[in-house]
C-alpha atoms as a PDB file:
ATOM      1  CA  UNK A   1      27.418  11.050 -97.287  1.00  0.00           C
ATOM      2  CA  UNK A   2      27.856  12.322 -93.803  1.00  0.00           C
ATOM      3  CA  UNK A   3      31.009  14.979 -93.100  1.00  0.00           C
ATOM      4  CA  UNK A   4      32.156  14.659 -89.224  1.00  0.00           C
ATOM      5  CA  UNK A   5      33.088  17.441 -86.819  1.00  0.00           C
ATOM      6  CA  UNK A   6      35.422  16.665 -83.938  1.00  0.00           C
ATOM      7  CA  UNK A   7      34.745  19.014 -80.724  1.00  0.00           C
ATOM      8  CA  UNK A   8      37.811  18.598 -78.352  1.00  0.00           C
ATOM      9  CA  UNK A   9      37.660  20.601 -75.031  1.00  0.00           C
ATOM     10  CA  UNK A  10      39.395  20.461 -71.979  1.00  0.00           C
ATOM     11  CA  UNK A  11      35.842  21.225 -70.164  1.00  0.00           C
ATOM     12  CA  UNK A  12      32.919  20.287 -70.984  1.00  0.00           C
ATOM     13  CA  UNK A  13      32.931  20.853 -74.590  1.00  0.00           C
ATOM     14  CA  UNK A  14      29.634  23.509 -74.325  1.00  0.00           C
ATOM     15  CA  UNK A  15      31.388  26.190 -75.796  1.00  0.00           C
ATOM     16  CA  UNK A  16      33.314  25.068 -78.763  1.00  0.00           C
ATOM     17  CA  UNK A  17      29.862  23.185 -79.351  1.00  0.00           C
ATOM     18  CA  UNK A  18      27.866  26.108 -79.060  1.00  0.00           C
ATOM     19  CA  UNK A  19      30.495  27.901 -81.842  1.00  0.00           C
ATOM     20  CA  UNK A  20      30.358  25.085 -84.172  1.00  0.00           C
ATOM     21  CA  UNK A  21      26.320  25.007 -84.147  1.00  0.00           C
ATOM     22  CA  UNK A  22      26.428  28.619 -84.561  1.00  0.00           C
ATOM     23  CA  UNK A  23      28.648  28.353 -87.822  1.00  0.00           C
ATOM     24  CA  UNK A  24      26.510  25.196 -89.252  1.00  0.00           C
ATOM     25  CA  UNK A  25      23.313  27.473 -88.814  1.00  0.00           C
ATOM     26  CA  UNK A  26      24.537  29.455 -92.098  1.00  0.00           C
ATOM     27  CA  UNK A  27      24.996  25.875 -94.118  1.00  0.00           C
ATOM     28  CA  UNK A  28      21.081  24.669 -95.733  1.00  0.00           C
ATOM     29  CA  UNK A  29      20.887  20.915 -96.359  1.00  0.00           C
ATOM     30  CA  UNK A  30      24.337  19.965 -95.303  1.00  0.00           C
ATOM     31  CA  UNK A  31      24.825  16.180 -93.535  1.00  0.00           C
ATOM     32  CA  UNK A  32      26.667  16.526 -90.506  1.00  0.00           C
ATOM     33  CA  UNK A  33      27.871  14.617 -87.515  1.00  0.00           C
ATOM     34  CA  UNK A  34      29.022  15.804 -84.310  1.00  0.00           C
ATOM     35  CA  UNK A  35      31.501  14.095 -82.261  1.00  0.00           C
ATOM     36  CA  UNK A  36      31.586  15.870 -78.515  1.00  0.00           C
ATOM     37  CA  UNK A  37      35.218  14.987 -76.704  1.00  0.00           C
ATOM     38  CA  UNK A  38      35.407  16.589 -73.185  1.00  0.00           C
ATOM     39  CA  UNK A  39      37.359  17.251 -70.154  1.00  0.00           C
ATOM     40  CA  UNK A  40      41.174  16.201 -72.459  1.00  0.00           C
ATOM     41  CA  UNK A  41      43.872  17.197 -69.884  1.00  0.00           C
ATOM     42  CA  UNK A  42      46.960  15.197 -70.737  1.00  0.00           C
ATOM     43  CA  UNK A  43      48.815  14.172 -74.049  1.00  0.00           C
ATOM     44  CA  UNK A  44      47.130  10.817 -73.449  1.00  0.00           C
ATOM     45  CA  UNK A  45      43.595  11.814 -73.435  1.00  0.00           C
ATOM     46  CA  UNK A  46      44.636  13.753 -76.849  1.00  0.00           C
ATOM     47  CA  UNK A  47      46.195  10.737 -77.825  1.00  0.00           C
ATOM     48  CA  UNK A  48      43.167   8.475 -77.215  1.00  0.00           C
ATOM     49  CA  UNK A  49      40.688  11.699 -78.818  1.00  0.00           C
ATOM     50  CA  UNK A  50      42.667  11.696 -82.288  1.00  0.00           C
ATOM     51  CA  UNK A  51      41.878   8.094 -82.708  1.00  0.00           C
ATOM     52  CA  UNK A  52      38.143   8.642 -83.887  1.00  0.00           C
ATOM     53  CA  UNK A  53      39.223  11.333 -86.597  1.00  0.00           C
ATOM     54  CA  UNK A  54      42.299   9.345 -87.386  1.00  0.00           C
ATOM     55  CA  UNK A  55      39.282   6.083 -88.152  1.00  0.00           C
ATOM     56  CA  UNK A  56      36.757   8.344 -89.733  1.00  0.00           C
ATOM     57  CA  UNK A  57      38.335  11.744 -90.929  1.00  0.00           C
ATOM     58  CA  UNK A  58      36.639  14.880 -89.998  1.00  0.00           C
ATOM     59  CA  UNK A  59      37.261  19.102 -89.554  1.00  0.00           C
ATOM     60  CA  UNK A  60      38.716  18.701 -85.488  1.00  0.00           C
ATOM     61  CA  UNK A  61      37.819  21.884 -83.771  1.00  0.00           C
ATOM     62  CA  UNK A  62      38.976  22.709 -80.288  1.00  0.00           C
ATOM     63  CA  UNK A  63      39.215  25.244 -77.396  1.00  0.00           C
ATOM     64  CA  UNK A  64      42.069  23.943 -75.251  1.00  0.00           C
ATOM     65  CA  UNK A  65      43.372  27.037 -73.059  1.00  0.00           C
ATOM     66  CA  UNK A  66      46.973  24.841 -72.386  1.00  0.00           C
ATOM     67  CA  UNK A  67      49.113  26.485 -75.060  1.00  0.00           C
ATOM     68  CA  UNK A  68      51.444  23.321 -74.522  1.00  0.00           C
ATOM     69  CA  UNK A  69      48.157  20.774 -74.809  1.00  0.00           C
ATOM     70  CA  UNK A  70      47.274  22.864 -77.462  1.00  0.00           C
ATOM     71  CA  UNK A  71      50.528  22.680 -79.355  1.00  0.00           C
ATOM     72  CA  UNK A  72      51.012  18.803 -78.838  1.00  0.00           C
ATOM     73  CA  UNK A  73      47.081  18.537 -80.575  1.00  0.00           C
ATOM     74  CA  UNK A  74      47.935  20.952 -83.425  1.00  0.00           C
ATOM     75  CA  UNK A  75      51.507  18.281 -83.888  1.00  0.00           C
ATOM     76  CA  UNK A  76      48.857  14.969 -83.785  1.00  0.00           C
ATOM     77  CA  UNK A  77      46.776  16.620 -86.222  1.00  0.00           C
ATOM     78  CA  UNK A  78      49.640  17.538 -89.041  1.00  0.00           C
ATOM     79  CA  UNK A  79      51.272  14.290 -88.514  1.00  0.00           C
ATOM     80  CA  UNK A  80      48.024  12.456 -89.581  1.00  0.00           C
ATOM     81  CA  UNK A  81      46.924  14.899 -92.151  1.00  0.00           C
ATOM     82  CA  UNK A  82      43.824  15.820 -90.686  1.00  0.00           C
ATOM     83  CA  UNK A  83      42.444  19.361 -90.760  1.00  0.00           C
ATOM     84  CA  UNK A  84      41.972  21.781 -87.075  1.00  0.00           C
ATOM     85  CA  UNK A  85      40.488  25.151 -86.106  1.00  0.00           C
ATOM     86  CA  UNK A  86      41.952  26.404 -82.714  1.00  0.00           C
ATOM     87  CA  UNK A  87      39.181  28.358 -81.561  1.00  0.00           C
ATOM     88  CA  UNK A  88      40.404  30.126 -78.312  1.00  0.00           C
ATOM     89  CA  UNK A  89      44.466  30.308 -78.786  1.00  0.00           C
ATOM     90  CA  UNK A  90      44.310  33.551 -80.968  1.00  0.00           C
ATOM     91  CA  UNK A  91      41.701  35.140 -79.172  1.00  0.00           C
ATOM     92  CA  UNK A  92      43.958  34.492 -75.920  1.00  0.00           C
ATOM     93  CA  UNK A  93      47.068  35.441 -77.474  1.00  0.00           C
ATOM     94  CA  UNK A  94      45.349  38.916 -78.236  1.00  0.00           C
ATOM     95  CA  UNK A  95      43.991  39.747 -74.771  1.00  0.00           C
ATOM     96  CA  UNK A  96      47.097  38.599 -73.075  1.00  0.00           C
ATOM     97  CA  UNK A  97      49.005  41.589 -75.297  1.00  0.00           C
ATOM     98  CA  UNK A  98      46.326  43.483 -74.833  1.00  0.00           C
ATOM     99  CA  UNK A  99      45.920  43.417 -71.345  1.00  0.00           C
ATOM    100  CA  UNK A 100      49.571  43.028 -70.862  1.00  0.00           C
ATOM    101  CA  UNK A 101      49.164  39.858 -68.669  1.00  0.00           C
ATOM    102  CA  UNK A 102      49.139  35.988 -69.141  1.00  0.00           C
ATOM    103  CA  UNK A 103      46.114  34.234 -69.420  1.00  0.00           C
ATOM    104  CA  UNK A 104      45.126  31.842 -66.479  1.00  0.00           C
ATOM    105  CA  UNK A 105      44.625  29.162 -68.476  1.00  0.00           C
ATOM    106  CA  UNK A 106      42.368  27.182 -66.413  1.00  0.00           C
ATOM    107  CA  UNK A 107      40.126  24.953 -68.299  1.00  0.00           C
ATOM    108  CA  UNK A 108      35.850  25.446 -67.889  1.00  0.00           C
ATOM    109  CA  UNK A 109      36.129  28.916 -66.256  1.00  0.00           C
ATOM    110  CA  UNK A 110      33.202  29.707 -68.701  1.00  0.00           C
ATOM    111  CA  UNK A 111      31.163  27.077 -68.057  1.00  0.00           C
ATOM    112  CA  UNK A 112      31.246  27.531 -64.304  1.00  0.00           C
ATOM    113  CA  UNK A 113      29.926  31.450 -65.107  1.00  0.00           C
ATOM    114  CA  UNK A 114      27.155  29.655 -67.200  1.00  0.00           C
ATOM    115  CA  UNK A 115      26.649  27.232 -64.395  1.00  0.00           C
ATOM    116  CA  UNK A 116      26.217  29.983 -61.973  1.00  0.00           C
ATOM    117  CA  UNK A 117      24.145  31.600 -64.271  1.00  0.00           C
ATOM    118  CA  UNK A 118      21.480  29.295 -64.510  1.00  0.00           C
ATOM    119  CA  UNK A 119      21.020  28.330 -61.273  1.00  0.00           C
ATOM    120  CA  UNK A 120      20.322  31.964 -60.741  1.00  0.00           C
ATOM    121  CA  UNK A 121      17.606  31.920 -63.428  1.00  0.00           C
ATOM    122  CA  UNK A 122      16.175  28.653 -62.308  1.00  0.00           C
ATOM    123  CA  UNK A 123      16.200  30.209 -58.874  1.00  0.00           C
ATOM    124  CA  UNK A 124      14.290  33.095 -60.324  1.00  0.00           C
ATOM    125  CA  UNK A 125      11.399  30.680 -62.635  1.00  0.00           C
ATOM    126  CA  UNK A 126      11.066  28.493 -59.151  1.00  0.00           C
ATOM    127  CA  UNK A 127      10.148  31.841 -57.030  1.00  0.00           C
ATOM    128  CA  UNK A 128       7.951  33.927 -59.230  1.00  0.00           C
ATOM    129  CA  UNK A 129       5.931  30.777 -59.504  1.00  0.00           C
ATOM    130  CA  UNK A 130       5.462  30.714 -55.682  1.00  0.00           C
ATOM    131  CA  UNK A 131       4.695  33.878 -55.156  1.00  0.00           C
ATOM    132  CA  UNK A 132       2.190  34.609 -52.867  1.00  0.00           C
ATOM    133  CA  UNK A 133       1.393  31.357 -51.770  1.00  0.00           C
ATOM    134  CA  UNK A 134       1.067  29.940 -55.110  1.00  0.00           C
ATOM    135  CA  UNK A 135       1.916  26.057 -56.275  1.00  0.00           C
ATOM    136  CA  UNK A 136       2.239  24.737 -52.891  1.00  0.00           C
ATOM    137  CA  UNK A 137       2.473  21.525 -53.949  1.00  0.00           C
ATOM    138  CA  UNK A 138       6.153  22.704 -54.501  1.00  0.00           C
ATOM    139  CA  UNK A 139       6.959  24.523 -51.275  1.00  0.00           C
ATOM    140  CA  UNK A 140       9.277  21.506 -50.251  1.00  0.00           C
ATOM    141  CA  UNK A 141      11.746  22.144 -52.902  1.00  0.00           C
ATOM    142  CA  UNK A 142      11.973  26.049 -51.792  1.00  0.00           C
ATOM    143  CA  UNK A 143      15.811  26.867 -50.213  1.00  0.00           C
ATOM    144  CA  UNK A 144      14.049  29.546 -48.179  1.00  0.00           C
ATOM    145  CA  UNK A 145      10.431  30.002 -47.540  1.00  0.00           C
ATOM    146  CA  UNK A 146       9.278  33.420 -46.403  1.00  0.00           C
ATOM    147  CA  UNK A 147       6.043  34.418 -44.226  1.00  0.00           C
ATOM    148  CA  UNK A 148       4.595  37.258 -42.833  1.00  0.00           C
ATOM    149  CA  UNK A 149       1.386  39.330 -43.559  1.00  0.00           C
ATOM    150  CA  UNK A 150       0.914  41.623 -46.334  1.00  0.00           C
ATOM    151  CA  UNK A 151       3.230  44.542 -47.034  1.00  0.00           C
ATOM    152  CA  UNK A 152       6.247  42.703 -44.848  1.00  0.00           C
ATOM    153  CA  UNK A 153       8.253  43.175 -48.115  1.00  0.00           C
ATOM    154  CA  UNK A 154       7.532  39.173 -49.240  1.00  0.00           C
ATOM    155  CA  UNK A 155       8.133  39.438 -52.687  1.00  0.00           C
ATOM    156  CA  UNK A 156      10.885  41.517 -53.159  1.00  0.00           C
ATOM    157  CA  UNK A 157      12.831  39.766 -50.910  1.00  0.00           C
ATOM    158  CA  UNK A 158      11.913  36.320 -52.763  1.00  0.00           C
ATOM    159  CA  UNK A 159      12.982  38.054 -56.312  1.00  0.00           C
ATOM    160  CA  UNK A 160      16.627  39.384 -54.472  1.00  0.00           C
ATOM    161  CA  UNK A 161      17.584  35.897 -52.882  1.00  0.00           C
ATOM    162  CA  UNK A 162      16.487  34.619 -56.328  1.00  0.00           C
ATOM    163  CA  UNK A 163      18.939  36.114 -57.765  1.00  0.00           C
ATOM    164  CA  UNK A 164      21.533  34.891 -55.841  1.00  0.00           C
ATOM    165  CA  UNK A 165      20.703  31.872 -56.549  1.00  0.00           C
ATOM    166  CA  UNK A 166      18.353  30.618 -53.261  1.00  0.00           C
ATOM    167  CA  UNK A 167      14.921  28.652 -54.395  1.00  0.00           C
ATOM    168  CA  UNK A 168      12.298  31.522 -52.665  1.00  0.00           C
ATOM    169  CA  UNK A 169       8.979  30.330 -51.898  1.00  0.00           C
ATOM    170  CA  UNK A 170       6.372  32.941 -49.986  1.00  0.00           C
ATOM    171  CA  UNK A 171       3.238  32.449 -47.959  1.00  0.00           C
ATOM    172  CA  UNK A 172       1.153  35.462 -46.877  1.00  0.00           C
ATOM    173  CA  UNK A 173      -0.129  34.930 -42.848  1.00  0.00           C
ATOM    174  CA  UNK A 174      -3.675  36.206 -42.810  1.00  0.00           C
ATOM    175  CA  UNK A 175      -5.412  36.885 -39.195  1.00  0.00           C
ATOM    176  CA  UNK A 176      -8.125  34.353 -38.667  1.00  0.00           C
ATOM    177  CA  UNK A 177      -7.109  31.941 -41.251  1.00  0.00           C
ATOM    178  CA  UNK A 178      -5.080  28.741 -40.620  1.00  0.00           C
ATOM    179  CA  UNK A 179      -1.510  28.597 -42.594  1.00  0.00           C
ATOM    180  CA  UNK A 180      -1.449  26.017 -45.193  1.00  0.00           C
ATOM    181  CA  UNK A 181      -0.627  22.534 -44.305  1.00  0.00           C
ATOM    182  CA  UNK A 182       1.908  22.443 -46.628  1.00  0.00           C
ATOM    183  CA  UNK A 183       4.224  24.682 -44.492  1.00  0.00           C
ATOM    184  CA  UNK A 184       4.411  22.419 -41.794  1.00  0.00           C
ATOM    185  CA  UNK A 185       5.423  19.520 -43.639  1.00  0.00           C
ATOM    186  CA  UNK A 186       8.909  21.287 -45.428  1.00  0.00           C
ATOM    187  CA  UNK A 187      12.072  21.184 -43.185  1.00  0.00           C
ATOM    188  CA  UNK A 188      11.087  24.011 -40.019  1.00  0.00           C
ATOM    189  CA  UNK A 189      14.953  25.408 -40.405  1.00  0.00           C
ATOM    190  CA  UNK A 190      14.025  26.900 -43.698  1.00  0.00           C
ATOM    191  CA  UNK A 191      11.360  29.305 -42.862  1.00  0.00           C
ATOM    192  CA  UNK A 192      11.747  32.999 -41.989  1.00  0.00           C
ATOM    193  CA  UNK A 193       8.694  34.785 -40.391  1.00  0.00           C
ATOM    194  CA  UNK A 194       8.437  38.989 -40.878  1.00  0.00           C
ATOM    195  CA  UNK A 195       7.827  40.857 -38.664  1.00  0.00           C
ATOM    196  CA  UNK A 196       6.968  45.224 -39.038  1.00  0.00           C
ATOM    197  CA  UNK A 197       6.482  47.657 -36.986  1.00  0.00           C
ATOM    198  CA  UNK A 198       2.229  48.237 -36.925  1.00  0.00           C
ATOM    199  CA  UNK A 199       2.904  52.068 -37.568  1.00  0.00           C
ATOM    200  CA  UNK A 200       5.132  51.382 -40.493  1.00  0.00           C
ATOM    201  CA  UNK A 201       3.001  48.822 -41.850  1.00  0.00           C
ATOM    202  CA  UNK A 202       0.321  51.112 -41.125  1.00  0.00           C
ATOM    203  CA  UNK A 203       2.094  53.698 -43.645  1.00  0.00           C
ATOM    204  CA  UNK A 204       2.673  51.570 -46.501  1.00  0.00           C
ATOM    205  CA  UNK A 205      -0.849  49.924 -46.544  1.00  0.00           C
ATOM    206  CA  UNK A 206      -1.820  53.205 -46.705  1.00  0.00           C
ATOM    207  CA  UNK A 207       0.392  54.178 -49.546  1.00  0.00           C
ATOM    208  CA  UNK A 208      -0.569  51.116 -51.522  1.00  0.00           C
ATOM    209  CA  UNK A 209      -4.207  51.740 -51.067  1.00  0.00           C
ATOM    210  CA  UNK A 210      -3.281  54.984 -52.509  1.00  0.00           C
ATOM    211  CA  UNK A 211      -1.560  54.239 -55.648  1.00  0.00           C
ATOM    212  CA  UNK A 212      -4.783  51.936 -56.135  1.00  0.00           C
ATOM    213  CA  UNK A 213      -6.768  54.535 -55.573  1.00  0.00           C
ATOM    214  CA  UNK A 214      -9.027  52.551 -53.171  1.00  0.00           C
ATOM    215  CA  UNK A 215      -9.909  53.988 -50.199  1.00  0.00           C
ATOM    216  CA  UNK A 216      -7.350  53.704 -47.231  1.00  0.00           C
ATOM    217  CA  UNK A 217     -10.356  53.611 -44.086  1.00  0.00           C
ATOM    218  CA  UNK A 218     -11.306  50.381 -44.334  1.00  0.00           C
ATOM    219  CA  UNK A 219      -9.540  47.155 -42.081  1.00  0.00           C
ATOM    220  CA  UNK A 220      -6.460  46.888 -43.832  1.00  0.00           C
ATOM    221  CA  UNK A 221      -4.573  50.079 -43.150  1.00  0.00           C
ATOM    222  CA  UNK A 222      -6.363  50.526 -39.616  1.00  0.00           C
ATOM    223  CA  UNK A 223      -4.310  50.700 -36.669  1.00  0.00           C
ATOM    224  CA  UNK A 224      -6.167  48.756 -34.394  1.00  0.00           C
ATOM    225  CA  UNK A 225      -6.383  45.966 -37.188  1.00  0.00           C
ATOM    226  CA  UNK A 226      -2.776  45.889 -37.915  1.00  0.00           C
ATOM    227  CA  UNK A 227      -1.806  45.550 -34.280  1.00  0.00           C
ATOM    228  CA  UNK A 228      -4.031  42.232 -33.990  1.00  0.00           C
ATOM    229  CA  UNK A 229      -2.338  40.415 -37.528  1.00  0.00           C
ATOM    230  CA  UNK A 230       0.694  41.424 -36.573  1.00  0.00           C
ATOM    231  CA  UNK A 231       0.485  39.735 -32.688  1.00  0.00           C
ATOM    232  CA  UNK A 232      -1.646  36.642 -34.383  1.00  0.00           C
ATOM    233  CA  UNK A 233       1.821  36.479 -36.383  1.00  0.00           C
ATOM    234  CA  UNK A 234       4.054  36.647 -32.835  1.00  0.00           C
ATOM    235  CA  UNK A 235       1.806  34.079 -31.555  1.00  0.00           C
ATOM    236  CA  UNK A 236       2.408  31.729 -34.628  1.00  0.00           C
ATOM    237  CA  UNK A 237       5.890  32.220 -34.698  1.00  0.00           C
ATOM    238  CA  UNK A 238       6.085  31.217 -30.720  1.00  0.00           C
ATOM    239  CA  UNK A 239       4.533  28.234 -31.145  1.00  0.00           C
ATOM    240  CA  UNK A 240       6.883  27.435 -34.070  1.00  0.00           C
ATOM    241  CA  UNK A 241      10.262  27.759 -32.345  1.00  0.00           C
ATOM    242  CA  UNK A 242      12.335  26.342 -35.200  1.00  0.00           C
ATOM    243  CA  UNK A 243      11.159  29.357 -37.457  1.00  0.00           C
ATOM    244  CA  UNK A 244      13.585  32.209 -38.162  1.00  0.00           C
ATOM    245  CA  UNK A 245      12.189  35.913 -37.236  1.00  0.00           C
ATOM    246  CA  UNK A 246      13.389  38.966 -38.630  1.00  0.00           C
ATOM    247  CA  UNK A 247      12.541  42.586 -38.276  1.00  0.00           C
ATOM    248  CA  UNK A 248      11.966  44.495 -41.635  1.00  0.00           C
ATOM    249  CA  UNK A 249      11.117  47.568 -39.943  1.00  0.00           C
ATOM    250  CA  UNK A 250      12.690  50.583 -41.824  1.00  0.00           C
ATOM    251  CA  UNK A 251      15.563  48.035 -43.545  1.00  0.00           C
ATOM    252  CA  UNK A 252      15.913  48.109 -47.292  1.00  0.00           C
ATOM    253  CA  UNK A 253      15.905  44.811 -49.165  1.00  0.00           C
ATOM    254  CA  UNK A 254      19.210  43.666 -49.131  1.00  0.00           C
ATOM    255  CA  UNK A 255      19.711  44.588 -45.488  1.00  0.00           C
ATOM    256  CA  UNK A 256      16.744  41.943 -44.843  1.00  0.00           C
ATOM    257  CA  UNK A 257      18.087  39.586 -46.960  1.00  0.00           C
ATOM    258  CA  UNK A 258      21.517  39.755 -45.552  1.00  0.00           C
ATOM    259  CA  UNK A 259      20.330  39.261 -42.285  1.00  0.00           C
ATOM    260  CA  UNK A 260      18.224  35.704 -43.557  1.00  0.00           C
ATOM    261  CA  UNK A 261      21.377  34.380 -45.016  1.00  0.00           C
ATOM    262  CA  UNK A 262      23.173  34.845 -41.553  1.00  0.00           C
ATOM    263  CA  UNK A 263      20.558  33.081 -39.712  1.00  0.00           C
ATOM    264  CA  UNK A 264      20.063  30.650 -41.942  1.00  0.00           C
ATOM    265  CA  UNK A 265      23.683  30.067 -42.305  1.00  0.00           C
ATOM    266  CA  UNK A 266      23.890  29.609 -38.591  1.00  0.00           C
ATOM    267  CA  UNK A 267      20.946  27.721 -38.554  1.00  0.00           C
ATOM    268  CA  UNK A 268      22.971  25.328 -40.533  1.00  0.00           C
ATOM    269  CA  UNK A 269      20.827  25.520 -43.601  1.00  0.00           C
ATOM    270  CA  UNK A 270      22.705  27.169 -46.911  1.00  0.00           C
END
């Protein structure tokens, strides 16, 4: 025969969920049913909650941060006979003395951190799988989408918006190659071209070539080379006037990034 577990929250009912399921992973062959109720605020929506134990008794556990919601639950409960296990009240009771402060007592402040948290890792999955160009059947679902030629800093910036939460696509600009078709059919607003200095971008070629230990004389780190990509890029970026440009010359990572939220922003895309 089935035993019932009532899960009352004043959110969402994730966490004292997440709790319970934690607990029932130490029980082997045990028959259980959950029963989720979410987002109680008032005596009534206690009131109307209760009912289902009240048909079909069960163990009621609950996180309500209210201590006067919480107090006029724990009074339902006794006066039906029904067993509760406040999961949150004695853990806020302690913090408050320890901290010597009241708690805030607003209901799904941890859920919102775990919403906010996701979307960052989502954000994060989404861009490393773009990287570079790749999957660009997807580009049209990127917040941001960054170009520029190689060593402009692409990827690293991609990874830092990531993890503020921004969908990062990149496409590398190659001279004498055509960009992909795909990144002229995504909304215009939403791309950033990079732009470098040609002796800077000379250095870190060079550097790169380096730490490969491949030899740095060849096109890609020469001067003359480097000037033409980077004015094929000026040229592109002309003819593309809805395009935001950005200088990454001698600017660390969050500097750039900063300054492709403000454009954006302004730009009325966020």
């Amino acid at each position: 025969m089935s035993q019932h577990l009532y899960l009352l929250s004043d959110a969402t009912g994730e966490t004292v969920e997440r709790v319970v399921r934690a607990a029932l992973s130490q029980f082997r062959n045990i028959d259980i049913k959950l029963h989720r109720l979410s987002g109680l605020r008032s005596p009534s929506d206690i009131l109307q909650a209760i009912t289902a134990p009240i048909r079909q008794p069960g163990l009621v556990v609950y996180t309500l941060v209210d201590p006067e919601l919480a107090q006029f639950l724990r009074n339902e409960v006794e006066a039906h006979g029904l067993e509760a296990v406040d999961l949150i009240s004695p853990l806020l009771y302690k913090l408050s003395d320890m901290f010597a402060m009241p708690p805030r007592e607003e209901p799904g402040l941890l859920h919102q951190i775990s919403s906010e948290y996701y979307k960052r890792m989502d954000a994060v999955n989404f861009t490393v799988k773009q990287d570079d160009g790749q999957e660009l059947r997807n580009l049209f679902r990127a917040d941001i989408v960054l170009v520029g030629v190689s060593r402009t800093s692409k990827t690293p910036l991609s990874i830092y918006l990531a993890h503020k939460g921004y969908k990062v696509a990149n496409v590398p600009l190659v001279y004498g190659i055509a960009p992909p078709p795909e990144l002229f059919e995504i909304d215009q607003r939403r791309v950033v071209g990079l732009m470098i200095d040609a002796e800077r971008l000379v250095e870190l070629r060079v550097a790169r070539l380096r730490q490969l230990r491949q030899s740095p004389r060849g096109s890609y780190a020469d001067y003359d080379a480097v000037v033409e990509e980077l004015n094929y890029c000026r040229q592109l970026y002309r003819k593309n006037p809805e395009w935001q440009v950005i200088d990454v010359t001698n600017k660390s990572v969050e500097e750039s990034a900063a300054e492709i939220l403000k454009k954006l922003s302004s730009n009325s895309i966020d």
